[in-house]
C-alpha atoms as a PDB file:
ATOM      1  CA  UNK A   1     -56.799  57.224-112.845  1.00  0.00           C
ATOM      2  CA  UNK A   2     -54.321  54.954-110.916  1.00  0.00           C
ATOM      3  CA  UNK A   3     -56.632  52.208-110.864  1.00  0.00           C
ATOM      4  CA  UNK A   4     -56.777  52.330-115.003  1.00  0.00           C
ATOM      5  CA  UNK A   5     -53.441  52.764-115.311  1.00  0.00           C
ATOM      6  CA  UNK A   6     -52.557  49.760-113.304  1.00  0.00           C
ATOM      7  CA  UNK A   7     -55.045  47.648-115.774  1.00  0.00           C
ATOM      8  CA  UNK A   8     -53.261  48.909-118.922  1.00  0.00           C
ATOM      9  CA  UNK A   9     -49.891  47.380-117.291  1.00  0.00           C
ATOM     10  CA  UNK A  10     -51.688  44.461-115.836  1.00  0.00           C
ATOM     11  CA  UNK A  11     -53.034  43.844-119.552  1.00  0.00           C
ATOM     12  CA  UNK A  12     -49.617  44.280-121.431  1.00  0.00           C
ATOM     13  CA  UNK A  13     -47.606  42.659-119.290  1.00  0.00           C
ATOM     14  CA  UNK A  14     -49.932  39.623-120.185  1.00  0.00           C
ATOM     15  CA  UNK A  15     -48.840  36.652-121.862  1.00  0.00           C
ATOM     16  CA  UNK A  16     -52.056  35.689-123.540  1.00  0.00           C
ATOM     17  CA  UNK A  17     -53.486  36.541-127.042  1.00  0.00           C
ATOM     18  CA  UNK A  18     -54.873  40.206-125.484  1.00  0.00           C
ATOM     19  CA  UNK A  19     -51.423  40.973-124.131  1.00  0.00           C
ATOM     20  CA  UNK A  20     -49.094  40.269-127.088  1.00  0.00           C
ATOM     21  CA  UNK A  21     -51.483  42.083-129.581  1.00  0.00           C
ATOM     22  CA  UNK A  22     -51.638  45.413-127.369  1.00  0.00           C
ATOM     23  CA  UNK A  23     -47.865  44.924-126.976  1.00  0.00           C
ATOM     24  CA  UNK A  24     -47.689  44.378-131.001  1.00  0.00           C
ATOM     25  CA  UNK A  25     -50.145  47.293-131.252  1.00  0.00           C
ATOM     26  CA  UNK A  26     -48.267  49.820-129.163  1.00  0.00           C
ATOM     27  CA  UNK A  27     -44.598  48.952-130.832  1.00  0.00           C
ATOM     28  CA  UNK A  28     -46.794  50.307-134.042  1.00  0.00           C
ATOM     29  CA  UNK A  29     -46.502  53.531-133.161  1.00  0.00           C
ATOM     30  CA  UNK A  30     -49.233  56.660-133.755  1.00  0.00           C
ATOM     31  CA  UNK A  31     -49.704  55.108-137.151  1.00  0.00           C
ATOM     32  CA  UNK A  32     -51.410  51.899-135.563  1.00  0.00           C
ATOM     33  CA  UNK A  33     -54.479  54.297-134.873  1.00  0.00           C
ATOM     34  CA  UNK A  34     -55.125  55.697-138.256  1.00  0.00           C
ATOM     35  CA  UNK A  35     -54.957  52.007-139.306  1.00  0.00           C
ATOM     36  CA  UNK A  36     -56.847  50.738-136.818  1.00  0.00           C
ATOM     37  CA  UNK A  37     -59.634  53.423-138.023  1.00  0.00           C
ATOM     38  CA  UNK A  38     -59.344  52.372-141.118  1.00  0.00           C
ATOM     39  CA  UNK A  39     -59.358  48.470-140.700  1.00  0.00           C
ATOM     40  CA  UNK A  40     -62.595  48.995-138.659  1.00  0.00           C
ATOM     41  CA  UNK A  41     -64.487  50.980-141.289  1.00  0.00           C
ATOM     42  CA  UNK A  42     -63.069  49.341-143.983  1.00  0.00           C
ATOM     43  CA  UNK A  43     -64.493  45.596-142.404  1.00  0.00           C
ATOM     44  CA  UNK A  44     -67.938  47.365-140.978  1.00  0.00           C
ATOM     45  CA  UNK A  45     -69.101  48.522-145.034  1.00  0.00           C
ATOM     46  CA  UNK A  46     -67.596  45.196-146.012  1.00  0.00           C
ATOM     47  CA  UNK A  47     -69.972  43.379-143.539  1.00  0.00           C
ATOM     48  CA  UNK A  48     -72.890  46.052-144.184  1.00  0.00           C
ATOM     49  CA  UNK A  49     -72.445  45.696-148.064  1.00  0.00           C
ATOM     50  CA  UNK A  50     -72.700  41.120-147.406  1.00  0.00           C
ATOM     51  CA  UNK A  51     -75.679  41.361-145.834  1.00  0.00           C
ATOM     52  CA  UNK A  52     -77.268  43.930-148.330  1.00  0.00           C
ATOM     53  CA  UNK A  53     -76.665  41.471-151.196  1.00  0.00           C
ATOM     54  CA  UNK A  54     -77.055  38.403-149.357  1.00  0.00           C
ATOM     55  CA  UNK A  55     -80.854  39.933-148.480  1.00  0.00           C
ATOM     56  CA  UNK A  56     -81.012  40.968-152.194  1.00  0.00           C
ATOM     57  CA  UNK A  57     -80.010  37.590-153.646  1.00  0.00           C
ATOM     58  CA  UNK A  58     -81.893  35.312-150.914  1.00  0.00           C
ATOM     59  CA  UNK A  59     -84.771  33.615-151.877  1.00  0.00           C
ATOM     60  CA  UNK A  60     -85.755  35.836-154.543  1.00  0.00           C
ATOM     61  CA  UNK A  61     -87.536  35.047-157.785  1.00  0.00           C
ATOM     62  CA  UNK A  62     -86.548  33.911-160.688  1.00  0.00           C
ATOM     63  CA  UNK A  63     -87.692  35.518-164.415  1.00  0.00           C
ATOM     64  CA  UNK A  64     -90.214  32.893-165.162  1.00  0.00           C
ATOM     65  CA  UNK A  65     -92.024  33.532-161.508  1.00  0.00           C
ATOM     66  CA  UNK A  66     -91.618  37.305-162.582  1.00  0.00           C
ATOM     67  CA  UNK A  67     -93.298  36.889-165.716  1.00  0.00           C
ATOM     68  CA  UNK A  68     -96.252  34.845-164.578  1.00  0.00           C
ATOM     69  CA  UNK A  69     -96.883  37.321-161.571  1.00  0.00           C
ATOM     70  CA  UNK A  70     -96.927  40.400-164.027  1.00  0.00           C
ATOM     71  CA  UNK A  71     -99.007  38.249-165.934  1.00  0.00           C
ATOM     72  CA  UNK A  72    -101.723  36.873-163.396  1.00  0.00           C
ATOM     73  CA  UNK A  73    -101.286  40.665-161.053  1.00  0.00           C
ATOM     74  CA  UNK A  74    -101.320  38.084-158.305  1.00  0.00           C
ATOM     75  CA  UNK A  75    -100.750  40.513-154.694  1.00  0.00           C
ATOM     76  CA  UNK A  76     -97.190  40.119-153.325  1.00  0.00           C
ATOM     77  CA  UNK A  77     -96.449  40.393-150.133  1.00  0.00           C
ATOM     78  CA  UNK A  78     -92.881  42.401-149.862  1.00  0.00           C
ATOM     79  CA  UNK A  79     -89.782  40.468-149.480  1.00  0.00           C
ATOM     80  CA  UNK A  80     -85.952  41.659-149.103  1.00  0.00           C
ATOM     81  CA  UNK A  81     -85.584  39.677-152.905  1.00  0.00           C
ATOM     82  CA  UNK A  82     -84.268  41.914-155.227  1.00  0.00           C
ATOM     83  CA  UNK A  83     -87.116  41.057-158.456  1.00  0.00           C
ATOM     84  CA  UNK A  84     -89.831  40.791-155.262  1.00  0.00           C
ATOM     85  CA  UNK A  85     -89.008  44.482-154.061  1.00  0.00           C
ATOM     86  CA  UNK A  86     -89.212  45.492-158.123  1.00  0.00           C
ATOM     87  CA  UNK A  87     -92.607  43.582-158.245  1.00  0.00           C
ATOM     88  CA  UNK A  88     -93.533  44.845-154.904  1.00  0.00           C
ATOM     89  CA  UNK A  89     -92.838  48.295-155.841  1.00  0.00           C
ATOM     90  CA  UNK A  90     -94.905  48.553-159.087  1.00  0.00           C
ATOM     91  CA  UNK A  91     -98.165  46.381-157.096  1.00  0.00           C
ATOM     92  CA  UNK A  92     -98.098  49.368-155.124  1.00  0.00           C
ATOM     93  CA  UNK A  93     -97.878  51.887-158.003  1.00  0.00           C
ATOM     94  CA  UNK A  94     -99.469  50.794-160.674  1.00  0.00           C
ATOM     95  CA  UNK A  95    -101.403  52.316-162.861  1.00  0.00           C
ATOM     96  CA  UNK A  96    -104.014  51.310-166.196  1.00  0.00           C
ATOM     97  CA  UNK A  97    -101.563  53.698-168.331  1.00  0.00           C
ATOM     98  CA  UNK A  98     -99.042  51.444-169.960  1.00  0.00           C
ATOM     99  CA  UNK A  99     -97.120  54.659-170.507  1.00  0.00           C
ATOM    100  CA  UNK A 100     -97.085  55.658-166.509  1.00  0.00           C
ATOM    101  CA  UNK A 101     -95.682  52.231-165.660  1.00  0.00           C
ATOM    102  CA  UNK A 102     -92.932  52.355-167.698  1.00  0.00           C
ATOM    103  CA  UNK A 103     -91.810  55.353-166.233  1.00  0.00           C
ATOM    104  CA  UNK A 104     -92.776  53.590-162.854  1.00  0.00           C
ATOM    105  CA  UNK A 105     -90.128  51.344-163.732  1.00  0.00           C
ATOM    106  CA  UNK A 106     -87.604  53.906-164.277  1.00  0.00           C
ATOM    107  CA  UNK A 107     -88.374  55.839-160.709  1.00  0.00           C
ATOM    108  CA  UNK A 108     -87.505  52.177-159.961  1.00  0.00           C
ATOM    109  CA  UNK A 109     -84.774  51.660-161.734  1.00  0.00           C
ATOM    110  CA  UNK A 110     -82.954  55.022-160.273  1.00  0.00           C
ATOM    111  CA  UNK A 111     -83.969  53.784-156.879  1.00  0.00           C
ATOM    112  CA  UNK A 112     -82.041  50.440-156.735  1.00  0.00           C
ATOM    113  CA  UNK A 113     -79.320  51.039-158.668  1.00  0.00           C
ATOM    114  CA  UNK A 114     -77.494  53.482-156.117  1.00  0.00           C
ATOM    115  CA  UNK A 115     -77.934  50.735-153.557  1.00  0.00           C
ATOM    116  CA  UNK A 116     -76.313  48.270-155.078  1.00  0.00           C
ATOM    117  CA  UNK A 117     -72.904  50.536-155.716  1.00  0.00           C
ATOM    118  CA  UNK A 118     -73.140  51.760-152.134  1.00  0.00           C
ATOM    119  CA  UNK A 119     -69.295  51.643-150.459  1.00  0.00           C
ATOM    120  CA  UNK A 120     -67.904  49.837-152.962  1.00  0.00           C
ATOM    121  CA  UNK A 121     -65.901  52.553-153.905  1.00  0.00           C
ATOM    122  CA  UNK A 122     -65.018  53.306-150.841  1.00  0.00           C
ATOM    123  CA  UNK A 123     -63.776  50.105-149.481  1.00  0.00           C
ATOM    124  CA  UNK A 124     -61.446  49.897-152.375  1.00  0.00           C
ATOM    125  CA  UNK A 125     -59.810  53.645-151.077  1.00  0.00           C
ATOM    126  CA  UNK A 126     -59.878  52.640-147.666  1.00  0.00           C
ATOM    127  CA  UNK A 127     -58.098  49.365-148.864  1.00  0.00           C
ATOM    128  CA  UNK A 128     -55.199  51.222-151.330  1.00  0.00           C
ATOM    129  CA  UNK A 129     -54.776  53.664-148.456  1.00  0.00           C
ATOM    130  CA  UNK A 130     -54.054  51.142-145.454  1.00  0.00           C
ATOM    131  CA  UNK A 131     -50.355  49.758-147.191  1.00  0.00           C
ATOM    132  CA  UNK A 132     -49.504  53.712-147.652  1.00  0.00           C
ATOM    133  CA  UNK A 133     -49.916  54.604-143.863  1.00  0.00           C
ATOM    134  CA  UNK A 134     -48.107  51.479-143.185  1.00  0.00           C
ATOM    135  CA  UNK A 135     -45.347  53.075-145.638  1.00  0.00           C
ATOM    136  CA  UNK A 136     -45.841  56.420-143.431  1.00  0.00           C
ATOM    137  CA  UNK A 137     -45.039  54.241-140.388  1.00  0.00           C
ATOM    138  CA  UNK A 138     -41.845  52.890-141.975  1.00  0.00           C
ATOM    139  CA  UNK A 139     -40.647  56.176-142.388  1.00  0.00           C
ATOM    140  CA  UNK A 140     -41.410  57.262-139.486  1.00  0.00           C
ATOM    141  CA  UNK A 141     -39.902  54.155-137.726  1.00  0.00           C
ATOM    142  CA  UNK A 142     -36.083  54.869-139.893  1.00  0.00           C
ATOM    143  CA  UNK A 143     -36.095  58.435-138.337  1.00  0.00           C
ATOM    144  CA  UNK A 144     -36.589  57.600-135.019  1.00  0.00           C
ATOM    145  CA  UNK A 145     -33.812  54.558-135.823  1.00  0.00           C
ATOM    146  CA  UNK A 146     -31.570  57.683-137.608  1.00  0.00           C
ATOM    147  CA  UNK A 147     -32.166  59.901-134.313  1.00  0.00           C
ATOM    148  CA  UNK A 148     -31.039  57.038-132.022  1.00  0.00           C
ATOM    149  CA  UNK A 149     -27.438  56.340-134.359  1.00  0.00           C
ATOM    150  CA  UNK A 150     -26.943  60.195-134.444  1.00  0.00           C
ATOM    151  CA  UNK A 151     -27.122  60.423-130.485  1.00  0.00           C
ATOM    152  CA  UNK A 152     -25.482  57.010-129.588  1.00  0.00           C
ATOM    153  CA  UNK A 153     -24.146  55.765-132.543  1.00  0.00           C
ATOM    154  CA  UNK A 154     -24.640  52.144-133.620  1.00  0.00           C
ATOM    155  CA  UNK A 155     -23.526  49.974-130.189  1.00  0.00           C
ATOM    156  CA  UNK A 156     -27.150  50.711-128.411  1.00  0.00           C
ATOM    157  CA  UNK A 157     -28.750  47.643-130.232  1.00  0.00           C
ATOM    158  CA  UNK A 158     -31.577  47.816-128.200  1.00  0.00           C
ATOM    159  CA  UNK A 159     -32.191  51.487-129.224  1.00  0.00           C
ATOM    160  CA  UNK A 160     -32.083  50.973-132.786  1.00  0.00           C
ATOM    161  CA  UNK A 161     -34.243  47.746-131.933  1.00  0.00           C
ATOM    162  CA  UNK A 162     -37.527  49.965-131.179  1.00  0.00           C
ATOM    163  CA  UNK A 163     -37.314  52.087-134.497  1.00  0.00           C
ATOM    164  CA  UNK A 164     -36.851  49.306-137.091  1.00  0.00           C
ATOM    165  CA  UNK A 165     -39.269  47.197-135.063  1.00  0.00           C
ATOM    166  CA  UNK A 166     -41.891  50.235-135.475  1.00  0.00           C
ATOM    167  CA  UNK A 167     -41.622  50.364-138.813  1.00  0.00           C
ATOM    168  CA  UNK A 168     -41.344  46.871-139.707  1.00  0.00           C
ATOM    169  CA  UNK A 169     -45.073  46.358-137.875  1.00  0.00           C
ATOM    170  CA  UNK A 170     -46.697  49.437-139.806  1.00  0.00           C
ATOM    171  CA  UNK A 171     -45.080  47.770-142.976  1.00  0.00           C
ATOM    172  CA  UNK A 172     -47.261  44.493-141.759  1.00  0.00           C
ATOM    173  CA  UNK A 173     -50.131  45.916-140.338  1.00  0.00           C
ATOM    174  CA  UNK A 174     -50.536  48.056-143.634  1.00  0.00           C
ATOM    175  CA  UNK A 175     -50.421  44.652-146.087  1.00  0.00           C
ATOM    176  CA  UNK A 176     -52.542  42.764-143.343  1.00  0.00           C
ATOM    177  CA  UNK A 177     -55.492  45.298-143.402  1.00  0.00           C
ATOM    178  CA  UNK A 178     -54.874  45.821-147.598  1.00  0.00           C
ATOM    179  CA  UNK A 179     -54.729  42.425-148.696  1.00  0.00           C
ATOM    180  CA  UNK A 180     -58.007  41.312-147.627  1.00  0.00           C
ATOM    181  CA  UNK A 181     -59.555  44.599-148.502  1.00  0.00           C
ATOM    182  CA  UNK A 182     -58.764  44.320-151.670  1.00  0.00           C
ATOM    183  CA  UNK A 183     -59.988  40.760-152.200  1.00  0.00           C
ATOM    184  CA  UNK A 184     -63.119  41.606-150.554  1.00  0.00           C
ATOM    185  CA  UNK A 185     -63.569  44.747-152.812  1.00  0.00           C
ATOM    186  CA  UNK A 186     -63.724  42.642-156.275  1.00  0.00           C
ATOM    187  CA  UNK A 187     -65.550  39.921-154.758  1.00  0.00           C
ATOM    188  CA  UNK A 188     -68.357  42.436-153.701  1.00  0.00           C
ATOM    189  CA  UNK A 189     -67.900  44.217-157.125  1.00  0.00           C
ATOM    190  CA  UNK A 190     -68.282  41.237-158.707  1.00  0.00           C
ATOM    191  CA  UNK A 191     -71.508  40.737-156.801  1.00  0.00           C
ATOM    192  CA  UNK A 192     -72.984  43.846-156.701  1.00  0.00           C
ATOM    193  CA  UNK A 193     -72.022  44.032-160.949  1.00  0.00           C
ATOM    194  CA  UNK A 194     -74.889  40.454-161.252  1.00  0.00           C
ATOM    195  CA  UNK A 195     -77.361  42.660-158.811  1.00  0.00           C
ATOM    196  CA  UNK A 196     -77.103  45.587-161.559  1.00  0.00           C
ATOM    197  CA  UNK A 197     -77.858  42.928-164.468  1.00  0.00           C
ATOM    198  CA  UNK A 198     -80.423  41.009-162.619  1.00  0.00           C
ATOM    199  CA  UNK A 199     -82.139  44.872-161.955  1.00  0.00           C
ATOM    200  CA  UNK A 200     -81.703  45.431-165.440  1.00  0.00           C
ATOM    201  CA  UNK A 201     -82.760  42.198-166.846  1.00  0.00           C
ATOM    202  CA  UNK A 202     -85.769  42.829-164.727  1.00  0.00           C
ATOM    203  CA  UNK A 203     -86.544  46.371-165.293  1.00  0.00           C
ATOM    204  CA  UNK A 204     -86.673  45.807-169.318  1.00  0.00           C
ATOM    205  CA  UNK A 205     -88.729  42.527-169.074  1.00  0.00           C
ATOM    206  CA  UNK A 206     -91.413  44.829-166.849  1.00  0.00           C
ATOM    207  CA  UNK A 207     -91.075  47.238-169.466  1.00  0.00           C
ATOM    208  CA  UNK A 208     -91.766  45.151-172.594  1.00  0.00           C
ATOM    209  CA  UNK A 209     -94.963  43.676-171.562  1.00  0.00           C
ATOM    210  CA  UNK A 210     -96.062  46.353-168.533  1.00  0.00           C
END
């Protein structure tokens, strides 16, 4: 125990990069660890949800190559393409009723579409949530500066130093952790809203001509 506790001090009293954010980190408060939480599952579905689309949207086909393959019934090998899953999926299904595909088409249809909303939603909360615990943390950080001018009054400058310094970091950790979340949540709406038409698109085509 002596041993880790004499790394934590050996780390903070660092002057490097590593040092100054655990000192920065620790002048945060409690509320730096429900942000931290946050931050980190917030950027891991963010990451997660880039490489879903990015898989979706690389090197797929385009309508005309879907047309001539439901044309021609040419075998597919599967890809991660969005249309080549769709064409994929019904090569493996299919069926001489013209009737039984189309509903094919709809199983497939309900399949994707939750996919491509997955987390969205939730990366926008975890974004709108991240400025209000860094508005807890300001709180928090007056009270403890309130405390300190009730029991010394205002001469202890470096007293009242730690409370408005905690809450003036919670204030910035909170808008550095929203900001970005936000941005990234409309980008990958905006993405995930051209997967839905592209499934769509793709999903009537099938079904006029199946």
């Amino acid at each position: 125990m002596d041993v880790i506790l004499d790394w934590w001090f050996a780390l903070i009293s660092q002057s490097d990069g590593v040092g100054a954010f655990i000192r920065y980190f620790k002048g945060g408060g409690f509320v730096m660890y429900p942000l931290l939480g946050v931050s980190t599952l917030m950027w891991a579905l963010v990451v997660e949800r880039m490489i879903t689309f990015h898989r979706l949207e690389f090197r797929d086909i385009g309508m005309d190559e879907l047309l001539r393959w439901q044309r021609e019934r040419e075998p597919l090998a599967w890809h991660q393409g969005l249309r080549r899953q769709i064409c994929f999926f019904l090569q493996q299904n299919r069926s001489r009723s013209r009737c039984l595909n189309r509903r094919l088409l709809d199983q497939c249809y309900l399949e994707f579409y939750p996919h491509i909303d997955r987390h969205i939603t939730v990366i926008a909360v975890l974004a709108t949530v991240s400025p209000l615990l860094g508005l807890l943390g300001t709180v928090t950080g007056m009270i403890t500066t309130f405390d300190v001018i009730a029991l010394f009054g205002t001469g202890t400058s470096r007293a009242l130093a730690g409370g408005i310094s905690e809450a003036l970091i919670t204030t910035q950790s909170g808008l550095l952790v929203s900001i970005p979340g936000i941005f990234a949540s409309a980008v990958l709406a905006l993405r995930a809203r051209r997967l839905r038409e592209r499934l769509q698109e793709s999903i009537i085509t099938l079904k006029r001509i199946a």
